[in-house]
Protein backbone atom coordinates (compact mmCIF):
# COMPACT_ATOMS: atom_id res chain seq x y z
CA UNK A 1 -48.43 -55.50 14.25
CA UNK A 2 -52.25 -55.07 14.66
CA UNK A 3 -54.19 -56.30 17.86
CA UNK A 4 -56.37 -59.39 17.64
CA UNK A 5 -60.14 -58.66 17.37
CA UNK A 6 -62.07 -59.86 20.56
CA UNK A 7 -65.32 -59.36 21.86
CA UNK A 8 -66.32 -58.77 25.52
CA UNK A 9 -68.66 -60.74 27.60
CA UNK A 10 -70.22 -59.58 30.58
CA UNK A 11 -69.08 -61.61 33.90
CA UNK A 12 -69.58 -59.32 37.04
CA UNK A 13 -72.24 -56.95 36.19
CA UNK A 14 -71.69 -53.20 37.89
CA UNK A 15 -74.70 -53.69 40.11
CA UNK A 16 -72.87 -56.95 41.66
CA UNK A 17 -69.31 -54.93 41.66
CA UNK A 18 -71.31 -52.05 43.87
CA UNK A 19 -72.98 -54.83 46.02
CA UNK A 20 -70.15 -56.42 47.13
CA UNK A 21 -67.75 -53.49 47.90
CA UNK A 22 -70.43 -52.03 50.09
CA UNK A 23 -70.15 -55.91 51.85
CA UNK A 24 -66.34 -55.60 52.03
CA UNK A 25 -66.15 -51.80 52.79
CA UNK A 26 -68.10 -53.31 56.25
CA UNK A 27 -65.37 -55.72 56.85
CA UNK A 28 -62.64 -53.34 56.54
CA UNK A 29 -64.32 -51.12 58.89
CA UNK A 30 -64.31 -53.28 61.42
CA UNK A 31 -60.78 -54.36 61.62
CA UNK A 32 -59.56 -50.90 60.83
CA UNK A 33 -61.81 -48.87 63.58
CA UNK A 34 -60.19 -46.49 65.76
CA UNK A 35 -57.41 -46.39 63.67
CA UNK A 36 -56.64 -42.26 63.28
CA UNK A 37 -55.87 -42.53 59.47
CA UNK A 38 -56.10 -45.59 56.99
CA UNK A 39 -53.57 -45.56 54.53
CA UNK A 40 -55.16 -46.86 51.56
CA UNK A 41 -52.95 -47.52 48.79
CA UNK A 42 -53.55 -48.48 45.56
CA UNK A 43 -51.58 -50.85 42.83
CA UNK A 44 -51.77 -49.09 39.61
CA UNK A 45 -53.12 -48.78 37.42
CA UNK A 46 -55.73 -51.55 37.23
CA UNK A 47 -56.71 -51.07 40.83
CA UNK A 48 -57.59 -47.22 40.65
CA UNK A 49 -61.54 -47.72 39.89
CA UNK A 50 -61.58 -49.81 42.23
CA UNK A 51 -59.75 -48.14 44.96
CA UNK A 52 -61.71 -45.19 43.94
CA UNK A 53 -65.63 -46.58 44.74
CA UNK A 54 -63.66 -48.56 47.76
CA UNK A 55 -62.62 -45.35 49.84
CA UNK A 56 -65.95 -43.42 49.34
CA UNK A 57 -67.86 -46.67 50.92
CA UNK A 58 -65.02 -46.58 53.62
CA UNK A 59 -66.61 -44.76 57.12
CA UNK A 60 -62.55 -44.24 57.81
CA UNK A 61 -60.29 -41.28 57.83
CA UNK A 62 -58.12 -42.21 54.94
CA UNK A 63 -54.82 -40.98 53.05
CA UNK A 64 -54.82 -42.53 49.35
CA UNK A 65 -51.68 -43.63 47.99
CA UNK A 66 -50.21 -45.43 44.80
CA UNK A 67 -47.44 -47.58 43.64
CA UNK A 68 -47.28 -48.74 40.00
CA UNK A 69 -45.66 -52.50 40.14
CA UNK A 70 -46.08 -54.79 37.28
CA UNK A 71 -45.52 -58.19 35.98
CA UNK A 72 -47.11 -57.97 32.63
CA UNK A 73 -46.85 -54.54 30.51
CA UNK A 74 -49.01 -55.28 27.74
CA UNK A 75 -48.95 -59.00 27.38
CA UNK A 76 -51.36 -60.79 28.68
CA UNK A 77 -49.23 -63.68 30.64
CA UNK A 78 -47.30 -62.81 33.28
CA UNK A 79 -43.11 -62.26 33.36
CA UNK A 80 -43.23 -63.72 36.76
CA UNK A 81 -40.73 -60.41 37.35
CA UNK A 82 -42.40 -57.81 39.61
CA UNK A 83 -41.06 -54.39 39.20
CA UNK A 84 -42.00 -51.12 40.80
CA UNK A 85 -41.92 -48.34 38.51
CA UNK A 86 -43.58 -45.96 40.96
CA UNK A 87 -43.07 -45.77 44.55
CA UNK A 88 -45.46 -44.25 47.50
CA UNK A 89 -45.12 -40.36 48.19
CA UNK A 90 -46.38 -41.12 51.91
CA UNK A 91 -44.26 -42.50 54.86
CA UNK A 92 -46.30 -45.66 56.20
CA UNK A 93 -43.88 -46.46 59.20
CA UNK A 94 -46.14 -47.03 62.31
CA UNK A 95 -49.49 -46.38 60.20
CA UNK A 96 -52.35 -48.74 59.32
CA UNK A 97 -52.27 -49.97 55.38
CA UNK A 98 -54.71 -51.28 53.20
CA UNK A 99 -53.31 -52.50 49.84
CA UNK A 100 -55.73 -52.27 47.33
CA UNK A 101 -55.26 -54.40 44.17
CA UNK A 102 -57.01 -55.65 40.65
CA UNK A 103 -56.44 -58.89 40.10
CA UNK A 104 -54.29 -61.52 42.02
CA UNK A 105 -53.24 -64.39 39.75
CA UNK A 106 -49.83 -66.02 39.36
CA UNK A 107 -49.94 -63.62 43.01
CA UNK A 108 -46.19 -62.17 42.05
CA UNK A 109 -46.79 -58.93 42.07
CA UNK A 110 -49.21 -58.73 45.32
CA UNK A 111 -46.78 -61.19 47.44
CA UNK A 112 -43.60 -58.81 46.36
CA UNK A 113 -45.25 -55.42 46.66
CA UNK A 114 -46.72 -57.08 50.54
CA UNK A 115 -42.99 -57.92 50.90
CA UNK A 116 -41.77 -54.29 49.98
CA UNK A 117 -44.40 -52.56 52.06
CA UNK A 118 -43.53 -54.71 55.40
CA UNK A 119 -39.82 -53.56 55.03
CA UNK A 120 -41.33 -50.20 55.92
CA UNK A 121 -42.53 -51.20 58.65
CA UNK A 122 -46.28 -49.99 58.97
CA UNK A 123 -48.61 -50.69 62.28
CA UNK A 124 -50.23 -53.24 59.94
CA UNK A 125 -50.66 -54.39 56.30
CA UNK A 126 -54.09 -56.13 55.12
CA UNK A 127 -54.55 -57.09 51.53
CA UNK A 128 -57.46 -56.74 49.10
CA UNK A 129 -58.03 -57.57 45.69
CA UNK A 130 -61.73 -57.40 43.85
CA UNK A 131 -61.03 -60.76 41.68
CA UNK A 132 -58.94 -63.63 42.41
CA UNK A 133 -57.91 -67.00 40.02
CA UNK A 134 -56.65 -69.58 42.34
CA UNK A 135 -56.28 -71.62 39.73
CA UNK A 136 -53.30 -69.73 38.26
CA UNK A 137 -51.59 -69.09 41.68
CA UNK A 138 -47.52 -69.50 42.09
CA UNK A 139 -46.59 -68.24 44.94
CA UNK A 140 -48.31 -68.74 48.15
CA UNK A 141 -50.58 -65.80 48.76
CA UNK A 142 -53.84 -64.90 49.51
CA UNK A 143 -55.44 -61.24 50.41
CA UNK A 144 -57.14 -60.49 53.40
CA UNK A 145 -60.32 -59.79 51.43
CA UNK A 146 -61.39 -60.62 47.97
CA UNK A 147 -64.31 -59.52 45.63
CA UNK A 148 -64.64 -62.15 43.42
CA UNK A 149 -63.35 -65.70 42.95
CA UNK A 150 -63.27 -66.29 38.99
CA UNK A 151 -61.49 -69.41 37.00
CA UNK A 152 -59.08 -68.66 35.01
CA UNK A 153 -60.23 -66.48 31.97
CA UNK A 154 -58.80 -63.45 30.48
CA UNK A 155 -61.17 -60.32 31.76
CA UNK A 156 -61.27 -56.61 31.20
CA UNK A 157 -63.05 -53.61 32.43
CA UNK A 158 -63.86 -52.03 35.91
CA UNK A 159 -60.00 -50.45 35.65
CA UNK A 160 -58.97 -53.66 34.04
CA UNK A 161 -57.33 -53.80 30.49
CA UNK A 162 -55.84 -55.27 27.41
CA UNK A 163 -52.99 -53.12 25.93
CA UNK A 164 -54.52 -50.02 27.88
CA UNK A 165 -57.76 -50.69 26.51
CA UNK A 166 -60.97 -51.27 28.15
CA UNK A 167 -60.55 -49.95 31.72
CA UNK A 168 -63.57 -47.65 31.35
CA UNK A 169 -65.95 -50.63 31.09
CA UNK A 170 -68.50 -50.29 34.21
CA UNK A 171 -68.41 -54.13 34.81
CA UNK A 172 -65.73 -57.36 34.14
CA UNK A 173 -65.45 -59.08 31.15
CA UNK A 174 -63.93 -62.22 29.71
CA UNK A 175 -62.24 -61.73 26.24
CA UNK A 176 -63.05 -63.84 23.65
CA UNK A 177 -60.82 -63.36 20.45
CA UNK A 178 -62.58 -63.62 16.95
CA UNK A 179 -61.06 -64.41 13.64
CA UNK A 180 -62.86 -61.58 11.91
């Protein structure tokens, strides 16, 4: 089976991305200062450009850590069934967390990987995701901190992708398929 053609359009330009993760960077300092080590871990892999321009904007000691969850593989609508194919190497008991995600949009994944992480009982667990749709929200979530609020569009790039493709884009794109 081949892959539909689509064409990209430009939605959050990288100049915009930069802006506002210097903006939330701030934030995060704030809440998190004097703690003696930020664990900062990411949701992959959509979330690791992100996470990535995130912790060098960060004026924190931090310890970077990943879990791979998913609720979509390659399709682009979610299974609505979270599952964590890689755990964190780290021990997060009594630490500070910062979970660092993509995208939050049925909010599945993000509300059952929050859910996870509290049974491990950290010092405490904040929330970030660079985009949010509301409009497609399920469950009853929200992050502590969000990039962008977009409607509810398709988008790629900025660690983003379609069938593994397009997560070397510098900025966020909707997808628009094409018949040709």
């Amino acid at each position: 089976m081949s892959q539909q053609k689509y064409v990209i359009d430009e939605m959050i330009s990288a100049k915009s991305i930069a802006a506002r993760i210097e903006e939330l960077s701030h934030d995060i300092h704030k809440e998190f200062e004097g703690t003696s080590k930020l664990v900062v871990v990411g949701l992959l892999r959509g979330s690791f450009v992100f996470i990535a321009d995130l912790v060098r904007e960060l004026d924190l000691p931090v310890e970077v850590d990943f879990l791979e969850a998913s609720s979509y593989g390659d399709a682009m609508e979610s299974s609505r069934e979270v599952r964590i194919f890689k755990d964190l190497r780290g021990a997060i008991e009594g630490r500070d967390v910062l979970v660092v995600e993509d995208i939050i949009d049925t909010g599945h994944t993000l509300a059952h990987v929050t859910d996870y992480l509290k049974t491990k009982s950290p010092a405490r667990l904040k929330s970030i995701a660079l985009l949010d749709k509301p409009a497609r929200r399920e469950v009853d979530y929200k992050a502590d901190w969000i990039g962008f609020e977009i409607p509810d569009e398709f988008v790629v790039g900025y660690g983003i992708d379609y069938a593994q493709r397009n997560r070397n884009l510098p900025y966020i794109g909707t997808v628009r398929f094409t018949d040709q």
